[in-house]
Protein backbone atom coordinates (compact mmCIF):
# COMPACT_ATOMS: atom_id res chain seq x y z
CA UNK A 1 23.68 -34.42 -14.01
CA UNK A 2 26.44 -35.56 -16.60
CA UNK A 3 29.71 -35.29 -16.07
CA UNK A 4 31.15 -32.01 -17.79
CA UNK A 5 33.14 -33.92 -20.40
CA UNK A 6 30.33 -35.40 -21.35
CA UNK A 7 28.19 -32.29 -21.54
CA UNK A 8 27.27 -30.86 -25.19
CA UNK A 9 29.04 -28.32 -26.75
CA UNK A 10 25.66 -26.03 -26.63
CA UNK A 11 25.27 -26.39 -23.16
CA UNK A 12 24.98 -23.72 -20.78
CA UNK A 13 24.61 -23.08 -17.13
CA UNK A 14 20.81 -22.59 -16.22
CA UNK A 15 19.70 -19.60 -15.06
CA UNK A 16 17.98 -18.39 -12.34
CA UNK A 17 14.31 -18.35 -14.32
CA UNK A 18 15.14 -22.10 -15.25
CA UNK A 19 15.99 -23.00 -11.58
CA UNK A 20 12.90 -21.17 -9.92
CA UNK A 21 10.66 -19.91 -12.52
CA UNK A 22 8.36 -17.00 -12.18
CA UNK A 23 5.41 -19.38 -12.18
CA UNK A 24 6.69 -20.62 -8.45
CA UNK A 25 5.59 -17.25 -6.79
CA UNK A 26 2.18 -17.32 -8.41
CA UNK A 27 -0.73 -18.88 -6.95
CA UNK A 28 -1.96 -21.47 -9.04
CA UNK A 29 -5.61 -20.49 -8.91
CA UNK A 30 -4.59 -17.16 -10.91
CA UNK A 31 -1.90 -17.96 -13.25
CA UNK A 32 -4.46 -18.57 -15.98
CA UNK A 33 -5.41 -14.26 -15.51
CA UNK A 34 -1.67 -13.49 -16.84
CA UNK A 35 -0.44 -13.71 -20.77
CA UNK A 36 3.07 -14.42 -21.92
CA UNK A 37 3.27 -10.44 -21.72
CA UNK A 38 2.51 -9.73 -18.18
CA UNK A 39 4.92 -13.09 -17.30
CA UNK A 40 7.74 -11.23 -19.70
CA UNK A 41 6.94 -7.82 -17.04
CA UNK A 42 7.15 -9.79 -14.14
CA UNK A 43 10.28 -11.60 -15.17
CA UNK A 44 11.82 -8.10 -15.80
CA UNK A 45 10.77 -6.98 -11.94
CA UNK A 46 12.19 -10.06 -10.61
CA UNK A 47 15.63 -9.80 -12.06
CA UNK A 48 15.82 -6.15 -11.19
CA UNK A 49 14.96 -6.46 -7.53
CA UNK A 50 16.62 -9.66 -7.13
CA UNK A 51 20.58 -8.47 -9.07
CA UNK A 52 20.19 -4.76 -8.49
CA UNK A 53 18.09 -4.15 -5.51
CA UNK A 54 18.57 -6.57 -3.50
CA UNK A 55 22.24 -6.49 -3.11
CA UNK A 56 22.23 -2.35 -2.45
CA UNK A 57 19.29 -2.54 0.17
CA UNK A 58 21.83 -2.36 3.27
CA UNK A 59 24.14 0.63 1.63
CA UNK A 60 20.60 2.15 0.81
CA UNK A 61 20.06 2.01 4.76
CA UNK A 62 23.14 3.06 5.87
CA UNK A 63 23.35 5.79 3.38
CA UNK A 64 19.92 6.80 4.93
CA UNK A 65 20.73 6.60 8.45
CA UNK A 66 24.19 8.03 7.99
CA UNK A 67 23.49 11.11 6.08
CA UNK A 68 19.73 11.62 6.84
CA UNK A 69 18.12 11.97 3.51
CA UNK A 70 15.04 10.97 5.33
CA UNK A 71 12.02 12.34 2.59
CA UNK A 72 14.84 13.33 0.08
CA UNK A 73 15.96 10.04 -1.63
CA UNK A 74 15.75 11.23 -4.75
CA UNK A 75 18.91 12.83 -4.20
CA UNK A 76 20.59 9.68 -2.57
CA UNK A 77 23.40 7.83 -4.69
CA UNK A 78 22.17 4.21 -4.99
CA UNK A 79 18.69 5.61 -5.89
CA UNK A 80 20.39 7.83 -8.48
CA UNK A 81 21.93 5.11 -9.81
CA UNK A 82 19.57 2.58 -10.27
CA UNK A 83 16.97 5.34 -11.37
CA UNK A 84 18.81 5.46 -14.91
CA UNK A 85 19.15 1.10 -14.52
CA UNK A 86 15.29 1.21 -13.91
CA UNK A 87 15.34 2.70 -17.29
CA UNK A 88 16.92 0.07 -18.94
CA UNK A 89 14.85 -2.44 -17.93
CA UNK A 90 12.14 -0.60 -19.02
CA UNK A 91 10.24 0.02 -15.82
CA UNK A 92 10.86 3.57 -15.22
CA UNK A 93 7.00 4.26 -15.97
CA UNK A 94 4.48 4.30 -12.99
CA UNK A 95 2.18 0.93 -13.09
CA UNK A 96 -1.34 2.37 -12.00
CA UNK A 97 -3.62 -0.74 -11.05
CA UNK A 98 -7.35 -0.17 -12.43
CA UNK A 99 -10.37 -2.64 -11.81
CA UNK A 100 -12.61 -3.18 -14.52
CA UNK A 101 -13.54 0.33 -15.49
CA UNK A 102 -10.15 1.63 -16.46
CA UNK A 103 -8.63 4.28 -17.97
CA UNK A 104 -6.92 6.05 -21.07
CA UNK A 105 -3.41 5.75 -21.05
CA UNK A 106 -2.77 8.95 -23.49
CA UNK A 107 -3.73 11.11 -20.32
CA UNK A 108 0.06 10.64 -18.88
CA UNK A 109 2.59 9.38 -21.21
CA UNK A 110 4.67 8.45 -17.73
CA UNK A 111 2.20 5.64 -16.43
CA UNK A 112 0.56 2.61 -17.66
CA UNK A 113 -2.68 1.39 -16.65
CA UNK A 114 -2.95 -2.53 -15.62
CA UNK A 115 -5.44 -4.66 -13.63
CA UNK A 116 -5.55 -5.16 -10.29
CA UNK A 117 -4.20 -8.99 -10.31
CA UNK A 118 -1.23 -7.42 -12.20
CA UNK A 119 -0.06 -5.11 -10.01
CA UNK A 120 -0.74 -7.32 -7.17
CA UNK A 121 2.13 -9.75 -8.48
CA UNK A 122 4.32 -6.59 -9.02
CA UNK A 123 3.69 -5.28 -5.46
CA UNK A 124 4.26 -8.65 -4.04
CA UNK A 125 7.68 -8.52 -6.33
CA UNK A 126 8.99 -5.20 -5.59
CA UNK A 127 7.45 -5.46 -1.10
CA UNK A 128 10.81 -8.31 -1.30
CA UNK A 129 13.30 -4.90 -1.54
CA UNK A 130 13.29 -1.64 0.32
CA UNK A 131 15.00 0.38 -2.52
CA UNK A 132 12.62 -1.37 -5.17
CA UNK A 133 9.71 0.15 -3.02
CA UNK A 134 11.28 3.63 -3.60
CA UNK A 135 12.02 3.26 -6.97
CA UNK A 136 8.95 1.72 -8.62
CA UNK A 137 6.76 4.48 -6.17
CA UNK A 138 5.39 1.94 -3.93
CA UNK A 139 7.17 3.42 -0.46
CA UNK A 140 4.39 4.97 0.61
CA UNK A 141 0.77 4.09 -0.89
CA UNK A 142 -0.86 7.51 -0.30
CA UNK A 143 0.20 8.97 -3.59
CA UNK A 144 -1.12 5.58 -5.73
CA UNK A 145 -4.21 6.21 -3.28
CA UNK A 146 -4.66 9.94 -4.29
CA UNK A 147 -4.07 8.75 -7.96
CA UNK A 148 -6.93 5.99 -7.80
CA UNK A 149 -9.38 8.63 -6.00
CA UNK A 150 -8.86 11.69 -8.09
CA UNK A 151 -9.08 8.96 -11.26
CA UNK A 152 -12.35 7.60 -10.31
CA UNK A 153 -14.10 10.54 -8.80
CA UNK A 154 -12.68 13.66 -10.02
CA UNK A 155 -12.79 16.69 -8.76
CA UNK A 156 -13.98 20.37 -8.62
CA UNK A 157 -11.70 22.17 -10.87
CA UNK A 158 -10.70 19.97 -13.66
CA UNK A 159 -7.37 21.77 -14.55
CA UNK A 160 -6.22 21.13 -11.49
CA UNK A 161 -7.53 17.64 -11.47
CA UNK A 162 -5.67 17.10 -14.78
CA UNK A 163 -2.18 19.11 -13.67
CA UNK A 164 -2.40 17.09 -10.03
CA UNK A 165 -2.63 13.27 -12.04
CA UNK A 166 0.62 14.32 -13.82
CA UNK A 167 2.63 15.65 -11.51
CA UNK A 168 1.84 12.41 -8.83
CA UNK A 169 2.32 10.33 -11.37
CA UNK A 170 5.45 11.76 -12.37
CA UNK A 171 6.72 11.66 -9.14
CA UNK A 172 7.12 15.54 -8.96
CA UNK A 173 4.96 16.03 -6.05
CA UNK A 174 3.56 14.04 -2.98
CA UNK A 175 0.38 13.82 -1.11
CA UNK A 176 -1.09 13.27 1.89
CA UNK A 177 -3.66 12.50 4.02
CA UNK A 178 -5.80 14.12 6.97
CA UNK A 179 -7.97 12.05 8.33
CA UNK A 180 -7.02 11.22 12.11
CA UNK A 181 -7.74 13.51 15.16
CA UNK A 182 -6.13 13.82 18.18
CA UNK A 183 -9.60 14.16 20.30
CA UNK A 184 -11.38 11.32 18.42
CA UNK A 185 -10.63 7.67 18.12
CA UNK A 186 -8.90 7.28 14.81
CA UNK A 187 -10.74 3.89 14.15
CA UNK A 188 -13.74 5.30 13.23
CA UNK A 189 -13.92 8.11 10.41
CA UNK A 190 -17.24 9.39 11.28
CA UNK A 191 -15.68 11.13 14.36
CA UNK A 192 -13.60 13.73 12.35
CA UNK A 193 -14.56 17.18 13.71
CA UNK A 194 -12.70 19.22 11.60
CA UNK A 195 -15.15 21.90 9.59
CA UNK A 196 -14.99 22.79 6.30
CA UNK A 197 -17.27 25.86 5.67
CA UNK A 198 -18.11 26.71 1.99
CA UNK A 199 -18.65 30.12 0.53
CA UNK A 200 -20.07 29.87 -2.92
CA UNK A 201 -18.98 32.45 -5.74
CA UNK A 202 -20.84 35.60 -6.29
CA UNK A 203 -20.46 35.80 -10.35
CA UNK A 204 -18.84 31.80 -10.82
CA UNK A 205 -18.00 28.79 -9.36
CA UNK A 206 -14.41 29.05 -9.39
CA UNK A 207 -15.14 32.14 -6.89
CA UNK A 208 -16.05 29.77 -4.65
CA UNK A 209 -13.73 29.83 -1.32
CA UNK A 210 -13.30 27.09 1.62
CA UNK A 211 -13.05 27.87 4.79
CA UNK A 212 -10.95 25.25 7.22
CA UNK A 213 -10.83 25.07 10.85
CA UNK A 214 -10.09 21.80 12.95
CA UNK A 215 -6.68 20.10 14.01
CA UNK A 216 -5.56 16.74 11.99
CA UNK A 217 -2.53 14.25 14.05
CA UNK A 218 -0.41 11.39 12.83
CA UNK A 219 -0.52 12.96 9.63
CA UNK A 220 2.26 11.53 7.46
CA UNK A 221 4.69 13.71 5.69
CA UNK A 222 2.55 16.66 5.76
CA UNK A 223 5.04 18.80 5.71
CA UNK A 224 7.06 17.69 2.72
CA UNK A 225 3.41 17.36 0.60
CA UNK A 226 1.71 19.70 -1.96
CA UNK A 227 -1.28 17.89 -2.05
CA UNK A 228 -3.45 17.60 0.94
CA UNK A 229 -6.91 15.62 1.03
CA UNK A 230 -8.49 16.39 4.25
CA UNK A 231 -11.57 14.99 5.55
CA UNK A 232 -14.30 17.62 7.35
CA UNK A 233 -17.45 17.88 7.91
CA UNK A 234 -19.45 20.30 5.11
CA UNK A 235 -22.76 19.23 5.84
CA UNK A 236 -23.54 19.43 9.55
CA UNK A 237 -27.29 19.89 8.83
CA UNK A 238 -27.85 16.28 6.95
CA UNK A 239 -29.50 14.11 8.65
CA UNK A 240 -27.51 11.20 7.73
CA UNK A 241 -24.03 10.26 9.21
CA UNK A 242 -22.59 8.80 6.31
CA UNK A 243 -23.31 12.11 4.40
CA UNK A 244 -21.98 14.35 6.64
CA UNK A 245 -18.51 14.77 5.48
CA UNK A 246 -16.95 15.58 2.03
CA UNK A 247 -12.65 14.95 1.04
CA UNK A 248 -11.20 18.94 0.47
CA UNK A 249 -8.50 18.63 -1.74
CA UNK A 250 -6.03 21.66 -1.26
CA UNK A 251 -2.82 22.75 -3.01
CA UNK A 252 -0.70 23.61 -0.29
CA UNK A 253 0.78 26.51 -2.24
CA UNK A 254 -3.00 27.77 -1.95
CA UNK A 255 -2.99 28.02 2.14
CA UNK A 256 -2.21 31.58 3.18
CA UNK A 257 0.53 32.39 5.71
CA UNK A 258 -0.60 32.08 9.70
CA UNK A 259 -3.85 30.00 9.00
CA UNK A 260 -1.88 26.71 9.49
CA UNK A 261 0.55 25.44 12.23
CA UNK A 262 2.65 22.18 11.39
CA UNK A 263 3.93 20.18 14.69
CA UNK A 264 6.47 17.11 13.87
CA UNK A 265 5.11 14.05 16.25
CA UNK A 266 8.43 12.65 17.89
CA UNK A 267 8.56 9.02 17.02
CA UNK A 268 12.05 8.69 17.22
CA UNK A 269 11.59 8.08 13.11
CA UNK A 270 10.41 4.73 13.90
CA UNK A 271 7.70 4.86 11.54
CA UNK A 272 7.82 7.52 9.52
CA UNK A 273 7.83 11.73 9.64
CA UNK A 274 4.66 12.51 11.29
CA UNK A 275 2.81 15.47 11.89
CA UNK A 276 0.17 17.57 13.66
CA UNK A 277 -1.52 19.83 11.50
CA UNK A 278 -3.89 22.87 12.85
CA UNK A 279 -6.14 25.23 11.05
CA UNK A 280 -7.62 28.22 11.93
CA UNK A 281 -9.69 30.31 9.10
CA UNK A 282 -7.58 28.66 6.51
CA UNK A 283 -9.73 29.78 3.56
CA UNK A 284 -8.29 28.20 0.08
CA UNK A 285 -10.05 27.85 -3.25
CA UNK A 286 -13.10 25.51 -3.45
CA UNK A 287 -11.99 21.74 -4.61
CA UNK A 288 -13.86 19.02 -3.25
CA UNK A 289 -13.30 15.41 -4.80
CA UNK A 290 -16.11 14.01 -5.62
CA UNK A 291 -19.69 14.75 -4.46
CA UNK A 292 -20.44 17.26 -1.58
CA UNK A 293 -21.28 14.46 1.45
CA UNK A 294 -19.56 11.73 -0.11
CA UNK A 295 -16.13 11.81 1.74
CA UNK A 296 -16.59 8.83 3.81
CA UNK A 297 -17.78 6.65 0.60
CA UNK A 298 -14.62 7.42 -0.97
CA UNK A 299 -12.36 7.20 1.93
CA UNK A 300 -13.62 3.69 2.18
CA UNK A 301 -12.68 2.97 -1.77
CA UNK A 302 -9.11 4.72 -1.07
CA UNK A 303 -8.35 2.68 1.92
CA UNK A 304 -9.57 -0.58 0.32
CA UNK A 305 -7.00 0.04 -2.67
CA UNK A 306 -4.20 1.02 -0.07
CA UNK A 307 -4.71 -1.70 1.92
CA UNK A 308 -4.55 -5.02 -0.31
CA UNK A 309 -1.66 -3.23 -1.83
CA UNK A 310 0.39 -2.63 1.19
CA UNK A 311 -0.66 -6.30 2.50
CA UNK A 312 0.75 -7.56 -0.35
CA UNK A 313 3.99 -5.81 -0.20
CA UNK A 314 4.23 -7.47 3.04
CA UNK A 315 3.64 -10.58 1.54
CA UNK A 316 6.88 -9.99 -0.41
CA UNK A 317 8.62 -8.74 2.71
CA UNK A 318 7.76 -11.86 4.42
CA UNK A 319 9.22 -14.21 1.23
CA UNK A 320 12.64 -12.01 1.66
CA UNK A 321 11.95 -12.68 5.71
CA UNK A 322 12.60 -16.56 4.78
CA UNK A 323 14.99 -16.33 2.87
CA UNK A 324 16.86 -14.44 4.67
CA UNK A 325 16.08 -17.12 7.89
CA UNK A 326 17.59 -20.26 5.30
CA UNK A 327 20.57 -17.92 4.69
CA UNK A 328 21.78 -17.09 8.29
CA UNK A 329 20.75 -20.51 8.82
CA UNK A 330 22.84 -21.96 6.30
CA UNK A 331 25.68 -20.55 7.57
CA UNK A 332 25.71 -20.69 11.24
CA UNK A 333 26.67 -24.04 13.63
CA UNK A 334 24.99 -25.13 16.71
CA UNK A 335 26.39 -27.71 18.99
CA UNK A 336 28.43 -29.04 15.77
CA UNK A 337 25.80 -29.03 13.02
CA UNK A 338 24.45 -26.75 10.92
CA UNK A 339 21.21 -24.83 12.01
CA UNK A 340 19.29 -25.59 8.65
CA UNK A 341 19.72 -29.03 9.73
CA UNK A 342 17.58 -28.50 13.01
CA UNK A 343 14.42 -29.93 13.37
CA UNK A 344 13.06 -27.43 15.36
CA UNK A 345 14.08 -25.03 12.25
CA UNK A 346 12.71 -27.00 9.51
CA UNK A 347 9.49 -27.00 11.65
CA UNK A 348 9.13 -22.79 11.80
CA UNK A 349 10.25 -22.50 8.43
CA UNK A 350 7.26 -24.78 7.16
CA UNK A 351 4.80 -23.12 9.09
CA UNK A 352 6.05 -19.48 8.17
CA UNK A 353 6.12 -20.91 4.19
CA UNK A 354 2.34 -21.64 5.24
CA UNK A 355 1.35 -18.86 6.61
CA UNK A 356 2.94 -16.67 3.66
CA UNK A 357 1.02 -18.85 0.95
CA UNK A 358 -2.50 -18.34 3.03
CA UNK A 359 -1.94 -14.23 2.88
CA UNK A 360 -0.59 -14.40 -0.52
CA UNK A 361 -4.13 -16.20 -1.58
CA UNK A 362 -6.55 -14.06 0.49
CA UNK A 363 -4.42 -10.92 -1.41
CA UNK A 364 -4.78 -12.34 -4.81
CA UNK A 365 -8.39 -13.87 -4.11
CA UNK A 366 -9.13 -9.85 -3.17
CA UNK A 367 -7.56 -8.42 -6.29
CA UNK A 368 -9.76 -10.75 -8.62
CA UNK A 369 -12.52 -9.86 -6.81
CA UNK A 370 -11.66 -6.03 -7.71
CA UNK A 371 -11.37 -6.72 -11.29
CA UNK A 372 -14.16 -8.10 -11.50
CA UNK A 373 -16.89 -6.40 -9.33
CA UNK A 374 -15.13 -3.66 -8.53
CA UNK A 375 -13.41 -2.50 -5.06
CA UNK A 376 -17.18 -1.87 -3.31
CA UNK A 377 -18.04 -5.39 -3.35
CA UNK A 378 -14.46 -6.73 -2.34
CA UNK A 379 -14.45 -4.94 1.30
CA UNK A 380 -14.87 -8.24 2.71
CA UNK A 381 -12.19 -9.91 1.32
CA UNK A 382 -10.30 -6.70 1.63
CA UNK A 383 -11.07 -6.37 5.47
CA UNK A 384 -9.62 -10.04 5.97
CA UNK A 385 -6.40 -9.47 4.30
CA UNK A 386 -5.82 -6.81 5.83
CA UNK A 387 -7.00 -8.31 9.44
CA UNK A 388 -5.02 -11.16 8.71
CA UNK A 389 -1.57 -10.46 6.88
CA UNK A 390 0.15 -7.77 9.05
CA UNK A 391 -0.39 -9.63 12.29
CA UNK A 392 0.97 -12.98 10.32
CA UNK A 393 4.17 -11.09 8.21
CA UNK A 394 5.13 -8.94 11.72
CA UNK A 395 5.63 -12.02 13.55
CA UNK A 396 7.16 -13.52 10.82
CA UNK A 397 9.94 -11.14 10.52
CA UNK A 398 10.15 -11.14 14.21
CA UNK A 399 10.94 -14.95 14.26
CA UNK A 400 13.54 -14.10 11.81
CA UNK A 401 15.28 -11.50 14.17
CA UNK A 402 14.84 -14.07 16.55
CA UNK A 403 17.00 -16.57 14.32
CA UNK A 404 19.56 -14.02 13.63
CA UNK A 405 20.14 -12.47 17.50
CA UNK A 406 21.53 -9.07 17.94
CA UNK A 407 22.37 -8.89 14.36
CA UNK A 408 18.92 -9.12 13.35
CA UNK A 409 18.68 -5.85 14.93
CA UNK A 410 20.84 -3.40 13.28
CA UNK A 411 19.36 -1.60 10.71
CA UNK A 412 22.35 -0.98 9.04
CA UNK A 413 23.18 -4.52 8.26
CA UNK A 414 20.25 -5.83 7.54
CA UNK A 415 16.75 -5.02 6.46
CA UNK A 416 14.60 -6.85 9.22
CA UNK A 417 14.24 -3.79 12.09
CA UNK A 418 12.95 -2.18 8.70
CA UNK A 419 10.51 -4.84 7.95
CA UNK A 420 9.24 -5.57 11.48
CA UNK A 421 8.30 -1.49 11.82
CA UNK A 422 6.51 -1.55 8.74
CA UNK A 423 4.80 -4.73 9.53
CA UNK A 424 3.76 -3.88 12.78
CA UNK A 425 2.82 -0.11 11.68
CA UNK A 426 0.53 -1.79 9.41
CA UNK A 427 -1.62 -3.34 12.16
CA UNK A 428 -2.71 -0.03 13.13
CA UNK A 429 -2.93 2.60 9.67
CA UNK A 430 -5.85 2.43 8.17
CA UNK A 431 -8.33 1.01 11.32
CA UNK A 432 -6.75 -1.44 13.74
CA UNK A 433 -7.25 -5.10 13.59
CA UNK A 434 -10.03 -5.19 16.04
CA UNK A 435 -11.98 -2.62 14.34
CA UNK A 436 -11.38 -4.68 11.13
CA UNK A 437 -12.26 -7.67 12.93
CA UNK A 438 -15.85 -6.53 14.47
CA UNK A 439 -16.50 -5.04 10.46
CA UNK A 440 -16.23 -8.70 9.20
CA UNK A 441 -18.42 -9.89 11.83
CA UNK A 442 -21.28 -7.28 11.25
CA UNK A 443 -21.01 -8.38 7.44
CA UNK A 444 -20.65 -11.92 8.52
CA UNK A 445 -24.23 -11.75 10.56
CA UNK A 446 -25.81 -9.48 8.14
CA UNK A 447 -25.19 -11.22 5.53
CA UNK A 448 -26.60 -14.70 7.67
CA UNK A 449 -29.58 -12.55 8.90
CA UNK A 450 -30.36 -11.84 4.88
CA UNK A 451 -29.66 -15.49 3.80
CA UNK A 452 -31.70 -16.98 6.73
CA UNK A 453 -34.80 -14.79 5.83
CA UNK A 454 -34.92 -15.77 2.61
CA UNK A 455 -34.25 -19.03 3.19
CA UNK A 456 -37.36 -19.16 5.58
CA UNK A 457 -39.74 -17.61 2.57
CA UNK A 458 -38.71 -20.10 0.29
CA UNK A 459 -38.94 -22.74 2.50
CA UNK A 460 -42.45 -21.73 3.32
CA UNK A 461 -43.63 -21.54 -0.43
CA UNK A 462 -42.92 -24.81 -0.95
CA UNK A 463 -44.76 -25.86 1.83
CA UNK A 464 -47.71 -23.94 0.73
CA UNK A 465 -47.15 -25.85 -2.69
């Protein structure tokens, strides 16, 4: 570098982009999907969760802690405030990540539709921040979920189809979803037990009435949700399994006093507000999503989506995890030198830069495969990332509490206790690793078994040649 007197006049300090450039966080093998437009967007997201999130993250936690806003943040100060910077940036719109079929934006003037890839790179950008996640909607996946499903398969009633997109997407209500059973093993949805009686109109179809009567657990934020999607069983007469069960979607402004009783789950808030939900007789209007018997198909599309999304948020968590690892290293002294200088910490930080680079691939490697073929014939990739990166990001962040002691611990001071419960949460929502883990193998062998056969035909017809 020249000395400064003999700098030119024009020059100027570089900034951050010219010191680590966008380009560094993308994977090389998808850089070519993005235009100078998306890189502009992502440049945006960057700055704003790197100088405005990133430096209120612990006041956002202590404000949280100390004056338990728990579901209410829209109402806490720092998100107030950087709602109307969000704005300024011009990000304040919902991203809503579409594979190849897509949609028209004109239907709400407060989202914009983009590809999968895209929003991958923006959830991977905004996973680095806990505020960011509140802010650009990406706290808690159900709603995007509920937004892709009712999007792709519609519903019932179409007015309320249309009235439900804009309100999610505006943020004005949340959703949730029933799916788990306290009787049942969660890992597999074909257990759910919960009925779902219909009883068609006499003179129309918007007569037509549901009938509810089951118990749903672990169900997250039930109680602070106007949109429920519960999964039951509507066609206990069909013969096959997988078209057994249909996904009710009920306004909860719709359920009549005394037919429901909402339990909160103590988990010390760990994790999340959780709740167990039971109905008895809880007859609502008729609003399935979808086809009658095709509840588990789209369950299976929904958690797809939620999944590679949420895997790659971790991704980001686990890029704020090391940095956060070379800053307390930077700064603290063992026996007379610097930690950063340690062998043993150069080693664990190379390997954790490894393993962060292998999930962030298998993410994007999934999300190409979604734009392209759509999220049906990505469940294999899906399955992996989501087998893989929770398991790699959780211990991750726990080598960085490790690195940082007690400190590491306080969830006031630093974001890490946040990170490791979210990581480690995310082993188990939406089917546990092992369950994951035997899927891929039945695909793996079927998949073999199919090859192999046809492998054998060929093989013999140009013998027979």
């Amino acid at each position: 570098m020249p000395n400064v007197s003999d700098r030119p006049k024009t020059y100027k300090k570089p900034a951050l982009e010219d010191v680590d450039p966008i380009t560094n966080y993308i994977p090389a093998s998808v850089l070519d999907k993005f235009d100078e437009r998306q890189l502009a967007r992502f440049k945006k997201v960057r700055k704003f969760v790197e100088f405005e999130c990133l430096p209120l993250d612990t006041i956002f936690l202590q404000e949280s802690i100390l004056f338990e806003y728990k579901n209410d943040w829209e109402t806490c100060p720092v998100i107030i405030t950087l709602r109307k910077k969000l704005e300024s940036y011009g990000l304040h719109k919902m991203f809503v990540p579409m594979d190849h079929g897509g949609y028209d934006n004109s239907l709400n003037e407060n989202w914009e539709i983009v590809n999968m890839v895209e929003f991958a790179m923006i959830a991977f950008l905004v996973g680095r921040s806990v505020i960011a996640s509140y802010l650009f909607h990406l706290d808690d996946l159900i709603n995007m979920g509920t937004i892709q499903v009712l999007l792709r398969h519609g519903c019932t009633n179409h007015e309320i189809w249309v009235r439900m997109i804009n309100d999610l997407v505006s943020n004005n209500i949340k959703s949730c979803l029933m799916v788990s059973e306290r009787d049942v093993a969660g890992s597999d949805a074909l257990n759910t037990q919960t009925k779902c009686r219909i009883i068609e109109g006499k003179e129309n179809e918007a007569d037509s009435m549901m009938v509810l009567n089951g118990e749903k657990w672990f169900i997250k934020d039930a109680h602070d949700s106007e949109v429920w999607l519960i999964l039951c069983v509507t066609e206990p007469e069909e013969g096959n399994i997988y078209r057994k069960h249909s996904l009710c979607l009920v306004n909860r402004n719709d359920v009549p006093p005394y037919t429901t009783k909402i339990e909160t789950i103590d988990t010390n808030e760990g994790i999340g507000n959780f709740y167990q939900v039971t109905f008895k007789d809880c007859k609502v209007p008729l609003n399935i999503v979808g086809e009658r018997g095709e509840g588990y198909q789209i369950l299976q599309t929904k958690s797809s989506i939620t999944r590679l999304f949420q895997c790659l948020k971790l991704c980001g968590m686990g890029q704020e995890s090391l940095r956060l690892s070379n800053k307390r290293a930077a700064e603290r002294k063992v026996f007379g030198s610097k930690l950063q200088k340690s062998e043993c910490f150069k080693f664990e930080l190379a390997h954790w830069r490894i393993k962060v680079e292998t999930c962030k691939l298998l993410c994007f490697n999934a999300a190409i495969k979604c734009d392209y073929e759509g999220v049906k014939a990505a469940r294999e990739e899906i399955g992996m990332v989501k087998a893989v990166t929770p398991k790699e990001i959780s211990s991750l962040v726990d080598w960085s509490i490790q690195l940082h002691g007690c400190y590491g611990l306080c969830p006031t001071r630093t974001p890490l206790s946040h990170m490791w419960q979210v990581s480690r949460s995310s082993r188990i929502n939406d089917a546990p690793d092992e369950s994951l883990i035997a899927q891929l193998g039945r695909l793996e062998i079927s998949n073999y078994n199919k090859f192999q056969k046809t492998y054998d035909q060929e093989l013999l017809a140009l013998a027979g040649k």
